[in-house]
Protein backbone atom coordinates (compact mmCIF):
# COMPACT_ATOMS: atom_id res chain seq x y z
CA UNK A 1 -2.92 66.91 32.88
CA UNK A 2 -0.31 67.74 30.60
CA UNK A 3 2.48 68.16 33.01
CA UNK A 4 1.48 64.66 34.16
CA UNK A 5 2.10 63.01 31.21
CA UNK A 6 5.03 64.44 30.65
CA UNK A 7 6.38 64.08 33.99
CA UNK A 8 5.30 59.89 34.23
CA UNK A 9 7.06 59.64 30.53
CA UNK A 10 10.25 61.20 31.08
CA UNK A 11 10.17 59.29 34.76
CA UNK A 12 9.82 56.30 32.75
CA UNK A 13 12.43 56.80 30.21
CA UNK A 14 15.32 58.46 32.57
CA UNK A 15 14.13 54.54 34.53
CA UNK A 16 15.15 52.99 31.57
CA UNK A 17 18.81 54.53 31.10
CA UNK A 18 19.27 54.89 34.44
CA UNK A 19 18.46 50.95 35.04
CA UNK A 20 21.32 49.70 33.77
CA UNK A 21 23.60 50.00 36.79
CA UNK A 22 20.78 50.22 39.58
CA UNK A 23 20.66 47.86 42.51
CA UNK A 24 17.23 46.55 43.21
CA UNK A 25 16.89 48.56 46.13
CA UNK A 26 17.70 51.62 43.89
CA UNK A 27 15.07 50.40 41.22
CA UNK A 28 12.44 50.33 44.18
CA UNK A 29 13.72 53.21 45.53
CA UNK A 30 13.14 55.26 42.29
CA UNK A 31 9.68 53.30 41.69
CA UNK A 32 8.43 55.07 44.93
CA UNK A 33 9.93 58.64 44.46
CA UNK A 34 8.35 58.50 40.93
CA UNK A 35 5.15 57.54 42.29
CA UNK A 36 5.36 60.38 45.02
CA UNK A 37 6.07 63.25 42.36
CA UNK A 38 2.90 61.42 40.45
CA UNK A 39 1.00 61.64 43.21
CA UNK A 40 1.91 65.23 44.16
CA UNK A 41 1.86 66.49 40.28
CA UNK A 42 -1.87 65.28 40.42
CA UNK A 43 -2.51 67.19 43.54
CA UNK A 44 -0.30 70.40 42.22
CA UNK A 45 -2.66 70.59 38.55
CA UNK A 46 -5.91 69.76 40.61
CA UNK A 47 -4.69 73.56 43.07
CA UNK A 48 -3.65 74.92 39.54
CA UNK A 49 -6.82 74.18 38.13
CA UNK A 50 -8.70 75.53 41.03
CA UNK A 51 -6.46 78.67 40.67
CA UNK A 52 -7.48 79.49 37.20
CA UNK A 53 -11.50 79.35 38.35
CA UNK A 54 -10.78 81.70 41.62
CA UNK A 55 -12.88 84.73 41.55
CA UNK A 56 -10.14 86.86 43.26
CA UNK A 57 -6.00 87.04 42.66
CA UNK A 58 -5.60 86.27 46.16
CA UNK A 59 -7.23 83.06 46.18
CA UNK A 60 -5.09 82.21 43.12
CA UNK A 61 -1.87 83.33 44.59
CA UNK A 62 -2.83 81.26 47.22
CA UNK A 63 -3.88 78.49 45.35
CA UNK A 64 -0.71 78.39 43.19
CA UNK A 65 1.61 78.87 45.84
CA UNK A 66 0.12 75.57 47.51
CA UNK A 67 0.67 74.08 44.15
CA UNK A 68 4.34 74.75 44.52
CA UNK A 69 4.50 74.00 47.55
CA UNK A 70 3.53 70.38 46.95
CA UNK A 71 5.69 70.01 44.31
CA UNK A 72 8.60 71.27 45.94
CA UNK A 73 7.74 68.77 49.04
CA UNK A 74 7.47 65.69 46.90
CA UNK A 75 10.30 66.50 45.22
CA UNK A 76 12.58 66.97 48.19
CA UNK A 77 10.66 63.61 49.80
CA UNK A 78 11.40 61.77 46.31
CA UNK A 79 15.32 63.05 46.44
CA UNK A 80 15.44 61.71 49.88
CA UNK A 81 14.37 58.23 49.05
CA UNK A 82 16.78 58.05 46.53
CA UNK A 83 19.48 59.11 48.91
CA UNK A 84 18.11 56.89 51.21
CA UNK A 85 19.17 53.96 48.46
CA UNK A 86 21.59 55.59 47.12
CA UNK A 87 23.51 55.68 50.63
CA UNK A 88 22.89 52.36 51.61
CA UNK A 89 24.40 50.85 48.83
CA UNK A 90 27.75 52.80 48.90
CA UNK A 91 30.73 52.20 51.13
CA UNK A 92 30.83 55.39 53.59
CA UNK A 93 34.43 57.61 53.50
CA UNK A 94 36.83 56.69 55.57
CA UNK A 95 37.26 58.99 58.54
């Protein structure tokens, strides 16, 4: 629960820097990667939790590495919807 606080309070205030020179699509874009690393932190500490109640270390290894898993998924997800905005609003390299 901790990380999650965190996490949603540094989101918000790297927003509010960052906002300065954002398109709206780029606003939007890093409203929904925000809300995907949410949404996959709360999934990550509910494994994590489960982890530190398994009765044996292979469950928990297991448990924990599904953890990461997640986050490293949303967070590659999140990074691509921010490229996503990121891309359309630049002019591509000449060729």
């Amino acid at each position: 629960m901790r990380k999650l606080i965190i996490a949603s309070v540094s989101a918000i205030a790297l927003m509010g820097v960052a906002a300065c020179n954002e398109t709206a699509a780029e606003k939007e874009a890093d409203a929904r990667a925000d809300a995907i690393e949410a949404e996959a932190e709360v999934e990550s500490t509910q494994l994590e939790n489960a982890a530190d109640q398994a009765t044996t270390d292979a469950e928990r290894d297991a448990l924990n590495d599904r953890a990461d898993a997640i986050e490293e998924s949303a967070e590659q997800r999140a990074d691509a919807v921010e490229d996503a905005a990121d891309g359309a609003n630049t002019v591509p390299p000449a060729q």
